[in-house]
N, C-alpha and C. Protein backbone atom coordinates (compact mmCIF):
# COMPACT_ATOMS: atom_id res chain seq x y z
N UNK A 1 2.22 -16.22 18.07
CA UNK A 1 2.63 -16.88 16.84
C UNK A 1 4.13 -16.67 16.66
N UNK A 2 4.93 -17.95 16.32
CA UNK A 2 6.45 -17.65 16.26
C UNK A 2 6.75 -16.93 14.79
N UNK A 3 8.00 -16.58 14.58
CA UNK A 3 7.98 -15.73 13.77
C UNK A 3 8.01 -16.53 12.22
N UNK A 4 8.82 -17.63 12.38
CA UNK A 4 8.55 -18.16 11.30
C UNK A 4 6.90 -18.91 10.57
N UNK A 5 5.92 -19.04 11.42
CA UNK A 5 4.57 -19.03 11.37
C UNK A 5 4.09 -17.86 10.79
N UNK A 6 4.68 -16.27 10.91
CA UNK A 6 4.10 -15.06 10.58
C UNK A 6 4.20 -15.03 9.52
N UNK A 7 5.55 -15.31 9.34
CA UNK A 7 6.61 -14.71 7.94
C UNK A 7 5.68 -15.60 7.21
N UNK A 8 5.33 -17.08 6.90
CA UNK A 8 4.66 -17.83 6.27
C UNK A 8 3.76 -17.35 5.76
N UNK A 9 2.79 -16.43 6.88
CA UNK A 9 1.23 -16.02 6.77
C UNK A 9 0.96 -14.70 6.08
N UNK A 10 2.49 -13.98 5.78
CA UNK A 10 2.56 -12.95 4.95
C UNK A 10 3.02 -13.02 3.74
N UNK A 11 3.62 -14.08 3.25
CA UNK A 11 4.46 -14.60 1.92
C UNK A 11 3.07 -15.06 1.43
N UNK A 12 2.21 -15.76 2.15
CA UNK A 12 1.00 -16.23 1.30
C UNK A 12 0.06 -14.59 1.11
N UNK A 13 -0.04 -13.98 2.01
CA UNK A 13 -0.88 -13.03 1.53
C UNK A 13 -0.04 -12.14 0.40
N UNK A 14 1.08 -12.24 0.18
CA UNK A 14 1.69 -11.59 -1.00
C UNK A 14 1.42 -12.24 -2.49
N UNK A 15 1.55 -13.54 -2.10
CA UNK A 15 0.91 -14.49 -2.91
C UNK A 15 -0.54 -14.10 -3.97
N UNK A 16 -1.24 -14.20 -3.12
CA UNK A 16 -2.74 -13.95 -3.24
C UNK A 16 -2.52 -12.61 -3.85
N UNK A 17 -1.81 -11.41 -3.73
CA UNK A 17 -2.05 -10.50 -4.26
C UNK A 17 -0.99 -10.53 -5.26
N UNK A 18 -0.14 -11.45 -5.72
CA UNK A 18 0.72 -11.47 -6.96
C UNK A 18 0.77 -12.39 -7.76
N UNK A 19 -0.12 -12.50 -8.59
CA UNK A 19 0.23 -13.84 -9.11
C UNK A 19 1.10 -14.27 -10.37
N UNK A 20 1.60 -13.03 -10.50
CA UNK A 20 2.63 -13.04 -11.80
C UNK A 20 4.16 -13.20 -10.40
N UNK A 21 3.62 -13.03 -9.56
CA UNK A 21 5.49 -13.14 -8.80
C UNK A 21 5.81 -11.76 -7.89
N UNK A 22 6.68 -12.27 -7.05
CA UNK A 22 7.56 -11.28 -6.60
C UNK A 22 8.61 -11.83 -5.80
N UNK A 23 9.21 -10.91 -5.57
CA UNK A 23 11.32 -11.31 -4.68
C UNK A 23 10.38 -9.68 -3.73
N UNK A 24 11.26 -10.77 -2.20
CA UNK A 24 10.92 -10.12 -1.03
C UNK A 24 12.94 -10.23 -0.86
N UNK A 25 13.65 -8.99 -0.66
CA UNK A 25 14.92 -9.03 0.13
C UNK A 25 14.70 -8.53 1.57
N UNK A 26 14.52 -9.24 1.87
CA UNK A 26 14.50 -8.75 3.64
C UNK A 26 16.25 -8.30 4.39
N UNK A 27 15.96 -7.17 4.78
CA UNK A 27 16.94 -6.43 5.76
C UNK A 27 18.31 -7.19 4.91
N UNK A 28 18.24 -5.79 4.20
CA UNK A 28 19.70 -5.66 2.95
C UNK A 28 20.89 -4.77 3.95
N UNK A 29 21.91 -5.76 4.71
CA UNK A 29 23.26 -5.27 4.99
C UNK A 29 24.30 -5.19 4.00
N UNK A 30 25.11 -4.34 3.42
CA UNK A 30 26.36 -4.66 2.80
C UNK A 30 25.85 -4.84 1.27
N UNK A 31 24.52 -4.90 0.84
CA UNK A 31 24.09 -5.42 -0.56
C UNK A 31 23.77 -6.92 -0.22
N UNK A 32 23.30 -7.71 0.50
CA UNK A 32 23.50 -8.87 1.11
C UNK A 32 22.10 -8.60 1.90
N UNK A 33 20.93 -9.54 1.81
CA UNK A 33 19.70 -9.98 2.43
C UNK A 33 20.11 -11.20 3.39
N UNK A 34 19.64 -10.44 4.62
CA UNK A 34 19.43 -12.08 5.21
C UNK A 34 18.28 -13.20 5.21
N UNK A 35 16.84 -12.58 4.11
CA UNK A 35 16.51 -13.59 3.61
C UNK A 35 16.01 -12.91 2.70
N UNK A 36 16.00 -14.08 1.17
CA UNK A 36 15.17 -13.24 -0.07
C UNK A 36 14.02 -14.72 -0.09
N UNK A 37 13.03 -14.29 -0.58
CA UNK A 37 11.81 -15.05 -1.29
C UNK A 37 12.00 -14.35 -2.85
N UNK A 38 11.92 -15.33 -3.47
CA UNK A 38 10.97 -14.89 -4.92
C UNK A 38 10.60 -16.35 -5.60
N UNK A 39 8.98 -15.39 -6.08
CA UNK A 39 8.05 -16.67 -6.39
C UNK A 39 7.96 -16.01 -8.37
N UNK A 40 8.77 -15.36 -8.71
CA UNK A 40 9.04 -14.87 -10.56
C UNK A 40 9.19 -16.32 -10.95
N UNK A 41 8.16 -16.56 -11.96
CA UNK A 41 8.82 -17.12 -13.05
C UNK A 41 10.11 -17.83 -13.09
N UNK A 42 10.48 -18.46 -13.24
CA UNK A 42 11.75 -19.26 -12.97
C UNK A 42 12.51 -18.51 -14.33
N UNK A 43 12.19 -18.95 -15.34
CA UNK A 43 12.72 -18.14 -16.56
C UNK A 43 13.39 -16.90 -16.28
N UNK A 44 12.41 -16.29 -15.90
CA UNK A 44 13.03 -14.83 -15.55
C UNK A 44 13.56 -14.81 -14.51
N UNK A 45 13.53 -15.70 -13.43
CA UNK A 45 14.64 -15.27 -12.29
C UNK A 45 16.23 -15.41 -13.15
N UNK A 46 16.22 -16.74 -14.11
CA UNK A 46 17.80 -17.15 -14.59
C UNK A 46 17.83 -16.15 -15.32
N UNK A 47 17.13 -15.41 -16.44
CA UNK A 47 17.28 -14.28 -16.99
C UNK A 47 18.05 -13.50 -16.11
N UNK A 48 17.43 -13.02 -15.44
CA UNK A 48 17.79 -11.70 -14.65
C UNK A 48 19.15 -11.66 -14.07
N UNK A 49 19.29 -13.03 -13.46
CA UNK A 49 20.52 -13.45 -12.89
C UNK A 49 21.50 -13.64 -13.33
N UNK A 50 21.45 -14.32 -14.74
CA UNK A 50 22.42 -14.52 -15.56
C UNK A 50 23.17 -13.28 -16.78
N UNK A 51 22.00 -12.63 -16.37
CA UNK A 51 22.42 -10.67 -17.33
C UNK A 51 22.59 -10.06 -16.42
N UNK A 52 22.86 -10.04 -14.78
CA UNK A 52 23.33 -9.30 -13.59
C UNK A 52 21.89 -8.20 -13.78
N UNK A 53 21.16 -8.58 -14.02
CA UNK A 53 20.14 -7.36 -14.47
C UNK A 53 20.18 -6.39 -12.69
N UNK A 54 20.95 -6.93 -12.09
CA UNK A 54 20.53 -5.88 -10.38
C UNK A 54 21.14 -4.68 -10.67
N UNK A 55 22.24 -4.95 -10.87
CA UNK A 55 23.21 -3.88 -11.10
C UNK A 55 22.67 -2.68 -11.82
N UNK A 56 21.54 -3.08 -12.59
CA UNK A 56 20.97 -1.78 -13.71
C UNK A 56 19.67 -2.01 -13.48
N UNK A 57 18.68 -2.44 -12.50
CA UNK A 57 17.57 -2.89 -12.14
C UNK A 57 16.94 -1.31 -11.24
N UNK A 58 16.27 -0.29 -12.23
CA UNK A 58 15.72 1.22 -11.84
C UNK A 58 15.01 0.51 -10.29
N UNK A 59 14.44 -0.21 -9.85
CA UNK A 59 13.53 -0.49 -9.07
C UNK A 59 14.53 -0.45 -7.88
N UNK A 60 15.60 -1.41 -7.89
CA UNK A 60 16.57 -1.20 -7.16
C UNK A 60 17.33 -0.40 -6.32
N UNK A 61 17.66 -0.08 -7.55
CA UNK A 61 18.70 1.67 -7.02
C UNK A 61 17.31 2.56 -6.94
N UNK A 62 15.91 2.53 -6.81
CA UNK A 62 15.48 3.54 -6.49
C UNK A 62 14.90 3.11 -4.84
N UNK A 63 14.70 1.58 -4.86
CA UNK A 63 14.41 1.25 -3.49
C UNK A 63 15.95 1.80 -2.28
N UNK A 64 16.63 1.67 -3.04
CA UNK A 64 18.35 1.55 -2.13
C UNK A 64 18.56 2.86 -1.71
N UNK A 65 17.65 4.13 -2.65
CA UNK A 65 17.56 5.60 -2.37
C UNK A 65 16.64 6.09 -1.26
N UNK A 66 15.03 5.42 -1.38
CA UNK A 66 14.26 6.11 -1.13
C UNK A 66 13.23 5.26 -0.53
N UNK A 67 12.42 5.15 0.57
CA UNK A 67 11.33 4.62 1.08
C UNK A 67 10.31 5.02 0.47
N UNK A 68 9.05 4.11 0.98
CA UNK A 68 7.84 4.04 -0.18
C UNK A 68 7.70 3.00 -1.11
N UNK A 69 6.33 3.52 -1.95
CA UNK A 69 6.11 2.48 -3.22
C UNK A 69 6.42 3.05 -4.21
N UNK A 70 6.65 2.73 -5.47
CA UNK A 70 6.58 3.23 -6.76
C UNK A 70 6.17 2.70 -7.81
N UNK A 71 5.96 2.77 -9.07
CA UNK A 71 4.79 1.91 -9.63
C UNK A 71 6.43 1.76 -10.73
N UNK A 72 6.00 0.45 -11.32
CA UNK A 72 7.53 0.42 -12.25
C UNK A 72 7.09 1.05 -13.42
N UNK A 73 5.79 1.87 -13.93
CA UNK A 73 5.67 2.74 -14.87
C UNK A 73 5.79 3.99 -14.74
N UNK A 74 6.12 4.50 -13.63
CA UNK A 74 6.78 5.60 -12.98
C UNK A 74 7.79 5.96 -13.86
N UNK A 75 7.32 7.12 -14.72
CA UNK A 75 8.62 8.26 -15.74
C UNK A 75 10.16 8.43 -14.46
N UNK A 76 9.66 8.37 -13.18
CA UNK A 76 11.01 8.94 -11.94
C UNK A 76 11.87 7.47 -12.12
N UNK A 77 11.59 6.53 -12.43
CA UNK A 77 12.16 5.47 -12.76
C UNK A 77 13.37 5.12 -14.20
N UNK A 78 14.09 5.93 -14.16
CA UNK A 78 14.85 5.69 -15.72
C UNK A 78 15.35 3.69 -15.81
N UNK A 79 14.72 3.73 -16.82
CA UNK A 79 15.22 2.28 -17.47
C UNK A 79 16.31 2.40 -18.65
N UNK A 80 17.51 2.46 -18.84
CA UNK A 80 17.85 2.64 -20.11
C UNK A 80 18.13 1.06 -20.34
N UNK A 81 18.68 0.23 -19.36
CA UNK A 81 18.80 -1.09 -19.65
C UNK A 81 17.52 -2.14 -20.27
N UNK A 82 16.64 -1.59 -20.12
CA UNK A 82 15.43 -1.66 -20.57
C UNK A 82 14.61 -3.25 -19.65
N UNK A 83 15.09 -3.12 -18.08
CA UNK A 83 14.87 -4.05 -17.21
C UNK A 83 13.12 -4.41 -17.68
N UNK A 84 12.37 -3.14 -17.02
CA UNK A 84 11.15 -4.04 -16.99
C UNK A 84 10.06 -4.40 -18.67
N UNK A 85 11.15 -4.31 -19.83
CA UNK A 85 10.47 -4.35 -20.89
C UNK A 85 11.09 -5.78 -21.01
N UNK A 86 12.15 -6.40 -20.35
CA UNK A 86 12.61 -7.67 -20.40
C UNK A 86 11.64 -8.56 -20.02
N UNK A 87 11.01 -7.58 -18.41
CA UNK A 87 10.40 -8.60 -17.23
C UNK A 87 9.09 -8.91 -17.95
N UNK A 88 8.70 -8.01 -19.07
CA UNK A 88 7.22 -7.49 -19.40
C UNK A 88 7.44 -9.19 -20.24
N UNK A 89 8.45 -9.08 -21.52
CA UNK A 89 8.77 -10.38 -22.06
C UNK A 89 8.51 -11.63 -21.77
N UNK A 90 8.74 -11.98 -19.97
CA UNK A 90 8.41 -12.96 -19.27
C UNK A 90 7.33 -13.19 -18.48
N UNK A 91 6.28 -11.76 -19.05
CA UNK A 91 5.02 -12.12 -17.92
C UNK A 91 5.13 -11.84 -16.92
N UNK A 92 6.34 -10.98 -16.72
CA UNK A 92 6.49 -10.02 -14.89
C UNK A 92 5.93 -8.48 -15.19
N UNK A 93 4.79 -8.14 -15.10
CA UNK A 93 4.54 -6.80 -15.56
C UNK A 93 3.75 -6.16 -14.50
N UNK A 94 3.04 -4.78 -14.33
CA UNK A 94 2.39 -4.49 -13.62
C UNK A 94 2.96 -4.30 -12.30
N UNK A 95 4.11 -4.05 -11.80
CA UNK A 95 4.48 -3.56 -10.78
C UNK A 95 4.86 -2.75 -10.25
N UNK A 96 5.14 -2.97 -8.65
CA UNK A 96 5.23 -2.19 -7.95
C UNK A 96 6.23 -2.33 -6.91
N UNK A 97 7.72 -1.54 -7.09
CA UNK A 97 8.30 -1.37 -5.94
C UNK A 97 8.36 -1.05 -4.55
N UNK A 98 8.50 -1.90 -3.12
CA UNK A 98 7.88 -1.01 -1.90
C UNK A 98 9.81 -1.23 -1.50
N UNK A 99 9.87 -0.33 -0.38
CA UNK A 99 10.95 0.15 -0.11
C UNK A 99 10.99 0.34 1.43
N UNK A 100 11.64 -0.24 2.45
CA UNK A 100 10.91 0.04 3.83
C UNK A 100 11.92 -0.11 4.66
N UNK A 101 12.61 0.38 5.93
CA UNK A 101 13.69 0.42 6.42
C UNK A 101 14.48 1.43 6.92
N UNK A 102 15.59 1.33 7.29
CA UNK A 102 16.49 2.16 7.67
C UNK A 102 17.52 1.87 6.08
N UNK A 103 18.75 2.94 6.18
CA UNK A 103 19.61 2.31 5.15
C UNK A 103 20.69 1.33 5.13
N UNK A 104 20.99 1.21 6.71
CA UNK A 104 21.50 0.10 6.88
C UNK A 104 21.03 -1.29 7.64
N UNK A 105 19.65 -1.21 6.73
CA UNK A 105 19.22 -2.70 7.16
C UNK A 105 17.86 -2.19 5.74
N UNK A 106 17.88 -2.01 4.79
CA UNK A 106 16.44 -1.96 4.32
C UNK A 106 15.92 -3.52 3.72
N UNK A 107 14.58 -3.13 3.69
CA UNK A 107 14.43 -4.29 2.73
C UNK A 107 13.40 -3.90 1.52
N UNK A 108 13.63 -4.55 0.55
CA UNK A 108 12.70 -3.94 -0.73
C UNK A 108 12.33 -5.22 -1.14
N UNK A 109 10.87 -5.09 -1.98
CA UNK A 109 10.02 -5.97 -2.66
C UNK A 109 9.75 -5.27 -4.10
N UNK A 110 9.62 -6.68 -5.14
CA UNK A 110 9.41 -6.49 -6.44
C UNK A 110 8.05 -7.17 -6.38
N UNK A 111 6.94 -6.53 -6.35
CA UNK A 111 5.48 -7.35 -6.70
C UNK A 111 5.06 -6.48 -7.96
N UNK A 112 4.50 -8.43 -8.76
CA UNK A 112 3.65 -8.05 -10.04
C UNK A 112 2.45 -9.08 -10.15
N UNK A 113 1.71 -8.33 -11.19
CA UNK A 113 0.52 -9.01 -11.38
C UNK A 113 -0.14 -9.37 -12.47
N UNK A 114 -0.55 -9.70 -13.13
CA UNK A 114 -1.29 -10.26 -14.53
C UNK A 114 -2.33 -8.89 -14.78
N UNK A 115 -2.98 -8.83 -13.92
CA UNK A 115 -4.79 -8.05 -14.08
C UNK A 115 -4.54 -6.62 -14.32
N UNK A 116 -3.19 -6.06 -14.05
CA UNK A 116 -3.31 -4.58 -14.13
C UNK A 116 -2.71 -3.72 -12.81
N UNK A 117 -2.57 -2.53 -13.48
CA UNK A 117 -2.05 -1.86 -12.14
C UNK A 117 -2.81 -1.90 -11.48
N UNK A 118 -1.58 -1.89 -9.62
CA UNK A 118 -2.33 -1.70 -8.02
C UNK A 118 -2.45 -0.70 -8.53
N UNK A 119 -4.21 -0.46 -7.52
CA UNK A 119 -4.45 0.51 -7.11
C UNK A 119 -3.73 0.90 -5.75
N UNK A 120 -4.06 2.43 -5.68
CA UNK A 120 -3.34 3.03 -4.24
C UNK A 120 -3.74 1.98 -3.34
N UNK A 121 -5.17 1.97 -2.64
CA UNK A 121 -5.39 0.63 -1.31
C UNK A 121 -4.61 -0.50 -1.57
N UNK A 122 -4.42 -1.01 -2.69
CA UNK A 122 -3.69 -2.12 -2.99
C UNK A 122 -2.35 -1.99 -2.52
N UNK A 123 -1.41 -1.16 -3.44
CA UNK A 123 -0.32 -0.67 -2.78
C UNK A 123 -0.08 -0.27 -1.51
N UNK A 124 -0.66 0.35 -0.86
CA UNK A 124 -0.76 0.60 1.18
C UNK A 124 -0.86 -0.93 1.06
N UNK A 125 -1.70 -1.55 0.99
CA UNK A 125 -1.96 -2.98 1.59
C UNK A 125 -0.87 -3.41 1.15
N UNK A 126 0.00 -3.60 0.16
CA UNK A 126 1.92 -4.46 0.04
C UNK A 126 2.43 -3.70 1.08
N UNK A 127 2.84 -2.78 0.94
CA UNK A 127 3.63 -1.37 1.92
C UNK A 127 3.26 -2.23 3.40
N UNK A 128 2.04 -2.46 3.99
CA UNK A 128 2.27 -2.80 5.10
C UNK A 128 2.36 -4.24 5.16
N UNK A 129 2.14 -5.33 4.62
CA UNK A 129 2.36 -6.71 4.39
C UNK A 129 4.27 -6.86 4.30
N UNK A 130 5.15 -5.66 3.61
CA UNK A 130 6.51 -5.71 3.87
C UNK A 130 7.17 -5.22 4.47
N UNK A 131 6.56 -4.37 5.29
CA UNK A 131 7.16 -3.41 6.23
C UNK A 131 6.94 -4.65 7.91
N UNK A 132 5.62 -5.55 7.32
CA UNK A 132 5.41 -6.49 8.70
C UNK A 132 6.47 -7.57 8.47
N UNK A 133 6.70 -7.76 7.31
CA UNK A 133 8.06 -8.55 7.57
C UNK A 133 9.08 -8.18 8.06
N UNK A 134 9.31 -6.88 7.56
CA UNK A 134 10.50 -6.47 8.10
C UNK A 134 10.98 -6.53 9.52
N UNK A 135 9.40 -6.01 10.39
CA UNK A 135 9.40 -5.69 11.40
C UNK A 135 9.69 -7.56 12.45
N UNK A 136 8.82 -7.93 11.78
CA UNK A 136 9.13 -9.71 12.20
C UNK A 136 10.55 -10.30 12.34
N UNK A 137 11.73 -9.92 11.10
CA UNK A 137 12.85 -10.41 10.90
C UNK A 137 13.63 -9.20 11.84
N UNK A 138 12.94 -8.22 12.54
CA UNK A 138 14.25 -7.36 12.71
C UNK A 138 14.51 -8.07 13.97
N UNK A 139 16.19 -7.76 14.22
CA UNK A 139 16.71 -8.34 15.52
C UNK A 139 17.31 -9.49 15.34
N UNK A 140 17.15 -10.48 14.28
CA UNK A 140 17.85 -11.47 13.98
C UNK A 140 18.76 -11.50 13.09
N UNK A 141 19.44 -10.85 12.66
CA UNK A 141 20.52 -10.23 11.70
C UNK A 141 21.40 -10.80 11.82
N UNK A 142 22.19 -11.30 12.89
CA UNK A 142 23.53 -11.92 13.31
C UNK A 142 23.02 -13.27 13.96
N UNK A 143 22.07 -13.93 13.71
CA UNK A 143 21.95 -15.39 13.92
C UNK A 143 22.05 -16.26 12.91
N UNK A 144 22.44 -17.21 13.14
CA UNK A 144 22.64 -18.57 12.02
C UNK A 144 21.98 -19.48 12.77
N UNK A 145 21.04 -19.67 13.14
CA UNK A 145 20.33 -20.78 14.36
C UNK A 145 19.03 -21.67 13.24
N UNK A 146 18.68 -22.48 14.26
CA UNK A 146 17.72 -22.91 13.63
C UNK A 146 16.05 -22.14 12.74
N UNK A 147 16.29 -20.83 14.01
CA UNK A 147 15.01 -20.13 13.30
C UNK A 147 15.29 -19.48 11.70
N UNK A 148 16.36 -19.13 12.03
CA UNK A 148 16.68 -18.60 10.11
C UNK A 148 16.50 -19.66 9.35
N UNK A 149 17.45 -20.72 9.95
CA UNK A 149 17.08 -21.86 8.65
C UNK A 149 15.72 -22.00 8.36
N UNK A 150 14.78 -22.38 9.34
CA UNK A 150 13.32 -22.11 8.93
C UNK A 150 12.88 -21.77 8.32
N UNK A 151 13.20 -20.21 8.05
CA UNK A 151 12.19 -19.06 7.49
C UNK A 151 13.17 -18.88 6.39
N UNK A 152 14.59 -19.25 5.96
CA UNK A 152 15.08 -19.59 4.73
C UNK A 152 14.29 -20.49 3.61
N UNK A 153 13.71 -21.99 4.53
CA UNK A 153 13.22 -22.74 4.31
C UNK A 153 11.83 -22.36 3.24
N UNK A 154 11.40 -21.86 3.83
CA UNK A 154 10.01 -21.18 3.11
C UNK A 154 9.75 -20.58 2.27
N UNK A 155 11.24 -21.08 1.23
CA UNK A 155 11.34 -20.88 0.41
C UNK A 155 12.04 -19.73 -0.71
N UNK A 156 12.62 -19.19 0.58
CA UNK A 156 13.77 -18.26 0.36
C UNK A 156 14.91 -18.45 0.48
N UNK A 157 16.20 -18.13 0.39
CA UNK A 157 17.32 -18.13 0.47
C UNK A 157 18.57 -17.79 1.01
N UNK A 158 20.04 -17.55 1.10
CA UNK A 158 20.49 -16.63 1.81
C UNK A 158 21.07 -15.65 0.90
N UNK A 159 20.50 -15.55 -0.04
CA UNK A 159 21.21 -14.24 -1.05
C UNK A 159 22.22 -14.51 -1.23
């Protein structure tokens, strides 16, 4: 299976397990993804974007620290900007940060859900659904070819 066929077959199984949304940054150089997905709410993506909410986004700077998952109701999480009581506003609630990588290439995911907190199996099951992306996109970092455009295509971007 080519890679942009994989990447497809894992954005949908993220899908299926998010249906309030999530932003996939795949392999973060420099602060810079060479590909992001997010399926948030449109509202809240311009929210977020338009209040720089990254810059003060706990999920963030804790993915940019540390590998793993974390639940965004996690007390180790300081919010003073009060990010996910914004996201809660827009129907982005219930999540869970995964974090996976080296530090100079990581990539982190924001998944949420309507029904309630992941459970642990749930969470392992994101953890390895983004860590298989990762592993899919690694090695193509310095291409601009047709396969990136592809898997840009699918609805992601170039950050």
């Amino acid at each position: 299976m080519n890679r942009v066929n994989k990447v497809a077959e894992l954005l949908e199984a993220l899908r299926q397990g998010c249906d309030t949304g999530f932003v996939v940054a795949l392999h973060i150089r420099f602060t810079r993804p060479l590909v992001m997905y997010r399926t948030y709410p449109q509202a809240w993506c311009d929210h977020y974007d338009l209040n720089g909410l990254v810059v003060s986004d706990p999920s963030v700077r804790w993915g940019f620290c540390t590998t793993g998952a974390i639940h965004w109701d996690d007390p180790a999480l300081d919010d003073p900007a009060g990010v996910f009581a914004a996201a809660r506003s827009f129907g982005v609630a219930n999540g869970v940060t995964v974090s996976v990588g080296p530090a100079t290439s990581r990539s982190l995911a924001g998944l949420s859900r309507a029904s309630g907190r992941f459970g642990e199996a749930e969470v392992q099951h994101m953890v390895r659904l983004v860590e298989t992306l990762h592993l899919v996109l690694d090695g193509i970092e310095g291409e601009d070819g047709p396969e990136l455009r592809a898997l840009r295509a699918l609805g992601g971007s170039a950050a």
